[in-house]
N, C-alpha and C. Protein backbone atom coordinates (compact mmCIF):
# COMPACT_ATOMS: atom_id res chain seq x y z
N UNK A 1 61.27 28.70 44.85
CA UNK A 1 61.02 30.02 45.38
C UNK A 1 62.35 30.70 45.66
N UNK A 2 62.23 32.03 45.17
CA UNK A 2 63.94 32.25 45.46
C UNK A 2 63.31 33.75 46.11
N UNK A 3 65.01 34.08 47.35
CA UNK A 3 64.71 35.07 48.02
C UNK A 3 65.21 36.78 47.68
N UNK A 4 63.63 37.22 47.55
CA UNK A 4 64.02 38.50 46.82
C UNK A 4 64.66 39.46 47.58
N UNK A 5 64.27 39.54 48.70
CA UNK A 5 65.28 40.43 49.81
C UNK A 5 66.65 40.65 49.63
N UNK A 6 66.89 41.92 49.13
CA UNK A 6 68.52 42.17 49.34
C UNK A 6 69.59 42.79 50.13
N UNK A 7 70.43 41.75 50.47
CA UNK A 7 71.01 42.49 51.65
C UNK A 7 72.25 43.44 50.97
N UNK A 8 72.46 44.53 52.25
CA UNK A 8 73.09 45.69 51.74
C UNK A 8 74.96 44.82 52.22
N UNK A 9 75.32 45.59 50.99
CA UNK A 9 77.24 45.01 51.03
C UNK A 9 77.32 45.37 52.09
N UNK A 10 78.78 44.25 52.32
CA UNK A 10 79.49 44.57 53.59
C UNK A 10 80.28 45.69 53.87
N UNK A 11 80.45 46.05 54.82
CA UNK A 11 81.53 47.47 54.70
C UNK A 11 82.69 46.58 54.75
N UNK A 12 83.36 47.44 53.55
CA UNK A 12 84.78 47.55 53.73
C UNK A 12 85.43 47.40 54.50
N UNK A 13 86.58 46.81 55.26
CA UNK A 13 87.55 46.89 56.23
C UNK A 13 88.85 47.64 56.03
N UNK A 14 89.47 48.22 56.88
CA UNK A 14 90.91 48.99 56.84
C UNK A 14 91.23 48.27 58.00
N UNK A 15 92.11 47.62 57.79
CA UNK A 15 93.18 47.49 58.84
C UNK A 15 94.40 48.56 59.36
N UNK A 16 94.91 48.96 60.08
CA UNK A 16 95.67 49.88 60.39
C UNK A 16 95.86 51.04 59.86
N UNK A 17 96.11 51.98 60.76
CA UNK A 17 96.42 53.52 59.81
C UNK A 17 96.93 53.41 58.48
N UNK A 18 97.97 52.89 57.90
CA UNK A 18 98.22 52.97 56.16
C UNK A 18 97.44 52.97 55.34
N UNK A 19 96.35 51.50 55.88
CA UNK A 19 95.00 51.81 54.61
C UNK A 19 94.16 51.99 54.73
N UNK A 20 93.73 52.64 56.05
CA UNK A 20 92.77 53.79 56.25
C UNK A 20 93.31 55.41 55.63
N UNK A 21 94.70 55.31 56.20
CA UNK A 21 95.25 56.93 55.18
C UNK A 21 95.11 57.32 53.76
N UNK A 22 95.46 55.89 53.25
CA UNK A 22 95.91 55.59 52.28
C UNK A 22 94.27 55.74 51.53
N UNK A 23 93.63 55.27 51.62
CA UNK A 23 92.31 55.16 51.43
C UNK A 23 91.48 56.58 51.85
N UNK A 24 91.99 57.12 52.67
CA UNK A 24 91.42 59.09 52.82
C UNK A 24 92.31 59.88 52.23
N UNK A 25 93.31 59.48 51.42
CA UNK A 25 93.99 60.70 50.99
C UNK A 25 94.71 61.43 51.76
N UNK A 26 95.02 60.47 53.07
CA UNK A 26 95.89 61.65 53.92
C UNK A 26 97.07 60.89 53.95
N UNK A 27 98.61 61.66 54.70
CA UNK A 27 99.16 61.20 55.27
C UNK A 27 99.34 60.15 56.76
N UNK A 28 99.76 58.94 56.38
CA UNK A 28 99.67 57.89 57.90
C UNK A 28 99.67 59.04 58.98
N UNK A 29 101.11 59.76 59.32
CA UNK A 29 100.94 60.60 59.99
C UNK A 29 100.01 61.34 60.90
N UNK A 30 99.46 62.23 59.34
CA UNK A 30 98.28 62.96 59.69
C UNK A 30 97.21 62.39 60.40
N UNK A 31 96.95 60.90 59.75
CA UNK A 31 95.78 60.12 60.62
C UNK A 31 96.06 59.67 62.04
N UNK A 32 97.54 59.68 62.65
CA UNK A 32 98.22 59.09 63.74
C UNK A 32 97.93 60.64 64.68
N UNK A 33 98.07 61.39 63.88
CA UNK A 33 97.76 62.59 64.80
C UNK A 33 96.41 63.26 65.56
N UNK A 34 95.46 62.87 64.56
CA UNK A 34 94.30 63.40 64.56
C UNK A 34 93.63 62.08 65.86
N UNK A 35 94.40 60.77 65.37
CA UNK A 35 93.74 59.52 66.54
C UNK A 35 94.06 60.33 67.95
N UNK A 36 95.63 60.26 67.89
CA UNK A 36 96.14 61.01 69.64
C UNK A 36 95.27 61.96 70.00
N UNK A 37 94.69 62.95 69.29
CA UNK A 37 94.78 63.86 69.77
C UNK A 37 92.69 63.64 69.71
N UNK A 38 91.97 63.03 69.51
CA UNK A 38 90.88 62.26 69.82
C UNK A 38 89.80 62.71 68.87
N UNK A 39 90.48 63.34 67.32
CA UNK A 39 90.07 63.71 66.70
C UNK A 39 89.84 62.97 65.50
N UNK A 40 90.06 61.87 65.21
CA UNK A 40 90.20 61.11 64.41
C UNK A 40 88.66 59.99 64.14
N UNK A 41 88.62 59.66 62.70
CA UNK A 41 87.43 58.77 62.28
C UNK A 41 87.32 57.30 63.38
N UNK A 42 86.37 57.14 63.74
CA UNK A 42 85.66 56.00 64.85
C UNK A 42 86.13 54.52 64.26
N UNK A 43 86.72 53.78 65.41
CA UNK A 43 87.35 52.40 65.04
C UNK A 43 86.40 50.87 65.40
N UNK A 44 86.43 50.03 64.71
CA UNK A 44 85.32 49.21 65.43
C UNK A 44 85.91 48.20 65.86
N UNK A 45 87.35 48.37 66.76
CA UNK A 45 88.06 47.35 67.60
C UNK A 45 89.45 47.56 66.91
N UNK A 46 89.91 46.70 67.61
CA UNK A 46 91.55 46.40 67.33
C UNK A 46 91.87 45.03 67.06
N UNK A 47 92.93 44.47 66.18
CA UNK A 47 93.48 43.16 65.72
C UNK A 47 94.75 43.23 66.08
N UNK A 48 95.10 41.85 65.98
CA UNK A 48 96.75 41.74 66.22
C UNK A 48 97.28 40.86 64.62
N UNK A 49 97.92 41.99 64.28
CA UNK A 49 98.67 41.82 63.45
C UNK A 49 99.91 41.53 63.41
N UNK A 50 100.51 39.73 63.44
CA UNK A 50 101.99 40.32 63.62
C UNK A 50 102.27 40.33 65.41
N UNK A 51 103.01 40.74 65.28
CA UNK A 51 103.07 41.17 66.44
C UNK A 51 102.52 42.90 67.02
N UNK A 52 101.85 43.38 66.24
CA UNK A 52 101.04 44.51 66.07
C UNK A 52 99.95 44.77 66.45
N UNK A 53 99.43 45.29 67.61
CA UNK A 53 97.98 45.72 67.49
C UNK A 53 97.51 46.99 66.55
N UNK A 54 96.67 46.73 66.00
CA UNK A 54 95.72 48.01 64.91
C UNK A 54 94.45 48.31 64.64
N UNK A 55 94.37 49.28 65.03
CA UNK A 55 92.42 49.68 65.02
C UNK A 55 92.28 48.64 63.65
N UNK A 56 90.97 48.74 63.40
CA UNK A 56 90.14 48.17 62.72
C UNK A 56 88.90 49.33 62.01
N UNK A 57 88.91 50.29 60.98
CA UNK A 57 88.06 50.95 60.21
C UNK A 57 87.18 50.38 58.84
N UNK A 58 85.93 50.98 59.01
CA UNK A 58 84.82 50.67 57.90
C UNK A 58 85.12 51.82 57.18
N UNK A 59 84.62 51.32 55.95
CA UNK A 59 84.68 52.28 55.13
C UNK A 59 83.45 53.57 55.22
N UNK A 60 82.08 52.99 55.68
CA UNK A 60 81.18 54.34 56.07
C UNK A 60 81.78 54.94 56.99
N UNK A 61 82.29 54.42 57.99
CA UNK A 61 82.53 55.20 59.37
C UNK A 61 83.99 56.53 58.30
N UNK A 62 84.29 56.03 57.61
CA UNK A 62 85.89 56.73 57.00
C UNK A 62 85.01 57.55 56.49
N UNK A 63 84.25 57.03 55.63
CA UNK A 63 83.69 58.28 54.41
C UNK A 63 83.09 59.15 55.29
N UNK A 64 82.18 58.92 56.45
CA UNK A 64 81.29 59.81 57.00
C UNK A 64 82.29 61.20 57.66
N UNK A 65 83.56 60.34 57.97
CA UNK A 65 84.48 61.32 58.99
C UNK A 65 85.24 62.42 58.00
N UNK A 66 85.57 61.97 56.50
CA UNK A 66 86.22 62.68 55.95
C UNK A 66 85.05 63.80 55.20
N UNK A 67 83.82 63.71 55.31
CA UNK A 67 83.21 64.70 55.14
C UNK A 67 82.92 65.88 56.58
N UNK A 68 83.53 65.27 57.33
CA UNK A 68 83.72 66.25 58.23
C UNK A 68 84.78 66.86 59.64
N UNK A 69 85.76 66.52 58.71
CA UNK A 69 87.69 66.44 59.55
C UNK A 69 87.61 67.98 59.31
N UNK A 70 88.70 68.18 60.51
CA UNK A 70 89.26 69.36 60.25
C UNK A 70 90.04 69.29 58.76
N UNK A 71 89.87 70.56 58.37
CA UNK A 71 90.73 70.78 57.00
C UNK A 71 92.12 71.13 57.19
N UNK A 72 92.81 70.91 55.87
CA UNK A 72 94.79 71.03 55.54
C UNK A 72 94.85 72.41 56.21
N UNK A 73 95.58 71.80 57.72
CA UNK A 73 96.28 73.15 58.25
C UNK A 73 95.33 73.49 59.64
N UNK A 74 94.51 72.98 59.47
CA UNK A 74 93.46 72.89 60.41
C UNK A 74 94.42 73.02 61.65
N UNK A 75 93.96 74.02 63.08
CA UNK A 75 94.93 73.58 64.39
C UNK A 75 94.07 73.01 65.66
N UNK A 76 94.36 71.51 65.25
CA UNK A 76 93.65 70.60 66.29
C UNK A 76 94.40 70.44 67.89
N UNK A 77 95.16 70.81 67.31
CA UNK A 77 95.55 70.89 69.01
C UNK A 77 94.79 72.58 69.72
N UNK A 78 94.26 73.43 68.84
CA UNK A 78 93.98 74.48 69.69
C UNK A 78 91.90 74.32 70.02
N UNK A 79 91.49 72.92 69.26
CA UNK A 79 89.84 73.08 69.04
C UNK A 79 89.69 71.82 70.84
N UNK A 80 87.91 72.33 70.94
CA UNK A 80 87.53 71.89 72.23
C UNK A 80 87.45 70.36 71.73
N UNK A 81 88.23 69.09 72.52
CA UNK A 81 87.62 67.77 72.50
C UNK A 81 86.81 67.66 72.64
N UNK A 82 85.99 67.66 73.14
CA UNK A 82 84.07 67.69 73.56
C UNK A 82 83.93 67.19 74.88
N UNK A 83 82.76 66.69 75.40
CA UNK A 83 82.62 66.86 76.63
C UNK A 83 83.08 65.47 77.03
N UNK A 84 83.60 65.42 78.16
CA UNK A 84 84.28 64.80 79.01
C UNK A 84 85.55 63.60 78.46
N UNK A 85 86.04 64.62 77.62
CA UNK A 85 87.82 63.96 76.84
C UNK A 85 88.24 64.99 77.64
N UNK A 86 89.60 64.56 77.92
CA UNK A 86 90.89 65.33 77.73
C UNK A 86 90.86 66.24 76.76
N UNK A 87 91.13 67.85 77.57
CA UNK A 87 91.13 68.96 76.03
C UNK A 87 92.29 69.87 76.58
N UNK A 88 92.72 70.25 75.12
CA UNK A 88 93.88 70.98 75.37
C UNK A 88 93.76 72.68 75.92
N UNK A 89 92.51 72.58 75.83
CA UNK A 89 92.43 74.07 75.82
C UNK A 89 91.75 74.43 77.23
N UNK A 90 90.47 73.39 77.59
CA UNK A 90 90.14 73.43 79.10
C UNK A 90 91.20 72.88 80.37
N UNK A 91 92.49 72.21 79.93
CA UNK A 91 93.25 72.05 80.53
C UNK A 91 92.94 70.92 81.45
N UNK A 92 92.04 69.89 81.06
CA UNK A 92 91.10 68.86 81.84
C UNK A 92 90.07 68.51 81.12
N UNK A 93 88.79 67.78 81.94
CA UNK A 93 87.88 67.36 81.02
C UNK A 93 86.99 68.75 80.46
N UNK A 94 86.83 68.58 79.21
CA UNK A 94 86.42 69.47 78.29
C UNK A 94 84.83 69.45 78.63
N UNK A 95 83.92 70.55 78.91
CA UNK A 95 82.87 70.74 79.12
C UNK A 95 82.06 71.21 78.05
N UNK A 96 82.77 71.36 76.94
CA UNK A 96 81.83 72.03 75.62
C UNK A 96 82.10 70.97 74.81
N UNK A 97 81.13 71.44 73.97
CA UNK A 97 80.98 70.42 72.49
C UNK A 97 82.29 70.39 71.47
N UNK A 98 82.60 69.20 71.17
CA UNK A 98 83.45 69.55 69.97
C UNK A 98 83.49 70.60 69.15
N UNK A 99 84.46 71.30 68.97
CA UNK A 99 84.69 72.74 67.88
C UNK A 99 85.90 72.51 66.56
């Protein structure tokens, strides 16, 4: 008897910003910026690399985010963090929805 049930692939792993960037087409940078600033694709923990700690990214969680990042030139430092982050613009915790 063999089992017909198929399980769905594993997601992908990215270890650290390079091949998560590297893998969205952006600059490391750009992805280092968008993390600080709390705008950046969702991590599912951190590893120690090395003597390095580094988020840990799936590849759905990447694909889902790059269909919806700010775009080239985009000014993330001037949009609302959402509610209750640090925002640059409420000057404290942010009471509106991400913009």
């Amino acid at each position: 008897m063999s089992d017909t049930t198929a399980q769905a692939p594993a997601d992908r792993e990215f270890v650290g910003y390079r091949q998560a960037a590297e893998y969205l087409g952006i600059a490391k940078s750009t992805l280092n910026a968008y993390m600080g600033r709390g705008y950046g694709p969702p991590h599912r923990g951190r590893r120690v690399v090395g003597q390095y700690v580094q988020y840990v990214f799936a590849q759905s969680d990447l694909d889902e985010w790059k269909l919806t990042r700010p775009g080239q030139g985009a000014r993330t430092d001037r949009m609302h963090a959402g509610a209750g982050r640090a925002c640059p613009i409420c000057t404290g915790l942010c009471e509106l929805p991400a913009t």
